[in-house]
Protein backbone atom coordinates (compact mmCIF):
# COMPACT_ATOMS: atom_id res chain seq x y z
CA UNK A 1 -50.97 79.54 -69.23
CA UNK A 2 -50.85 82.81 -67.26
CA UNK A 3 -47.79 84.50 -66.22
CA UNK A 4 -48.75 84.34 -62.79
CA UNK A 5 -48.76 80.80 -63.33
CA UNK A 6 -45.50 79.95 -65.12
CA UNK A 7 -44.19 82.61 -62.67
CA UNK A 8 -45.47 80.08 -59.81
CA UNK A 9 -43.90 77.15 -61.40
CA UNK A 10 -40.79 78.28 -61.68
CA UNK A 11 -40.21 79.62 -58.07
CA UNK A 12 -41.13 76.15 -57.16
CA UNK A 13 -38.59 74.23 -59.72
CA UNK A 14 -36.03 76.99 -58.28
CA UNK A 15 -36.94 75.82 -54.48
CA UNK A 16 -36.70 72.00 -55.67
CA UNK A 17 -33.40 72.39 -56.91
CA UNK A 18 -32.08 75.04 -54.36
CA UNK A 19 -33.21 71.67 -51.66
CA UNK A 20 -31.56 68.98 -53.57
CA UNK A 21 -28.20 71.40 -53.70
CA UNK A 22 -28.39 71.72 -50.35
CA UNK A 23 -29.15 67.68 -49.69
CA UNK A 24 -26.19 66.89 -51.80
CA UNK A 25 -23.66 69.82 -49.45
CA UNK A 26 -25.42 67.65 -46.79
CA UNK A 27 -24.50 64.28 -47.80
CA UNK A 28 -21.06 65.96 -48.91
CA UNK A 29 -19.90 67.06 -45.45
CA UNK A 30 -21.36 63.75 -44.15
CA UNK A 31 -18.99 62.15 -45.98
CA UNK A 32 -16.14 64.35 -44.61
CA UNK A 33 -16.36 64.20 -41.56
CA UNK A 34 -16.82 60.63 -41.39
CA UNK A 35 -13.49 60.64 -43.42
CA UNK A 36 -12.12 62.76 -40.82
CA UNK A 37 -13.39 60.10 -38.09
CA UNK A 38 -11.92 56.93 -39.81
CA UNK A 39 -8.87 58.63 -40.20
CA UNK A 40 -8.27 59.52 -36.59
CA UNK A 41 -9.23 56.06 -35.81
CA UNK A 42 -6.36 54.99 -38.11
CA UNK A 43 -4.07 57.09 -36.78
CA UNK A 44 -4.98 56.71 -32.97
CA UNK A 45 -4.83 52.71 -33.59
CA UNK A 46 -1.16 53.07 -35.80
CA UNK A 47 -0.18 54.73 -32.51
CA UNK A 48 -1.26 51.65 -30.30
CA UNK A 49 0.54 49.29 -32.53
CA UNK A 50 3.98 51.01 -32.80
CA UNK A 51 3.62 51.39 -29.04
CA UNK A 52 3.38 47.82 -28.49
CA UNK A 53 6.06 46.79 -31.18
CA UNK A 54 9.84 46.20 -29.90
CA UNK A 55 12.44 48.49 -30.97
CA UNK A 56 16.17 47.64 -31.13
CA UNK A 57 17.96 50.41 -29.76
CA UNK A 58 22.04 50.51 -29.96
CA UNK A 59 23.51 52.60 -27.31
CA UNK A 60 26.83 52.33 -26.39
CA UNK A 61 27.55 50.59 -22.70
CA UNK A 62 24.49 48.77 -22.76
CA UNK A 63 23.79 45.64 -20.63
CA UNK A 64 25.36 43.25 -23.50
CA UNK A 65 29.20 42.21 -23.54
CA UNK A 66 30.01 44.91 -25.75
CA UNK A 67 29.97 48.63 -26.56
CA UNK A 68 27.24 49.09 -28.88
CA UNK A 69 25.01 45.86 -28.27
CA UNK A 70 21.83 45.96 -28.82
CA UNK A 71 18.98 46.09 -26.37
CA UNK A 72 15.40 45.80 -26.57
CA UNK A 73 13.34 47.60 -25.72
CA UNK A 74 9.43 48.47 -25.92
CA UNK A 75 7.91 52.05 -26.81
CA UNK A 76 5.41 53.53 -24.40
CA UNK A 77 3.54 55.82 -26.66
CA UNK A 78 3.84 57.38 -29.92
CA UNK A 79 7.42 58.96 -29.91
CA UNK A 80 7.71 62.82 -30.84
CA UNK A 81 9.87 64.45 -33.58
């Protein structure tokens, strides 16, 4: 073979694999961003659930007999630290 030819082959062998690295850094951020997407689903529905779960909360003078009896009562949203 000619070195015109070999020269030919490998400039396409170099654009095969330069297509399947860039295919797999494809698939790759594919896979983190729908990573990213399932966990903001988990997080958004934790959220929901602890919003929707009673919380016993003990403050002093409360509506019970008394000081310090416990009262229930339901979160709204997601509380803030």
């Amino acid at each position: 073979m000619s070195f015109e030819t070999i020269s030919l082959l490998l400039n396409w062998l170099e654009l095969g694999v330069l297509f399947g690295i860039l295919f797999r850094l494809a698939r790759t951020f594919d896979l983190i961003a729908s990573t990213q997407r399932e966990l903001r689903r988990a997080i958004h529905h934790l959220g929901e659930q602890q919003a929707t779960e009673p919380a016993i909360n003990f403050t002093p003078g409360g509506s019970g007999d008394r000081v310090g009896s416990p009262l229930l009562q339901f979160r709204v949203g997601p509380e803030i630290l």
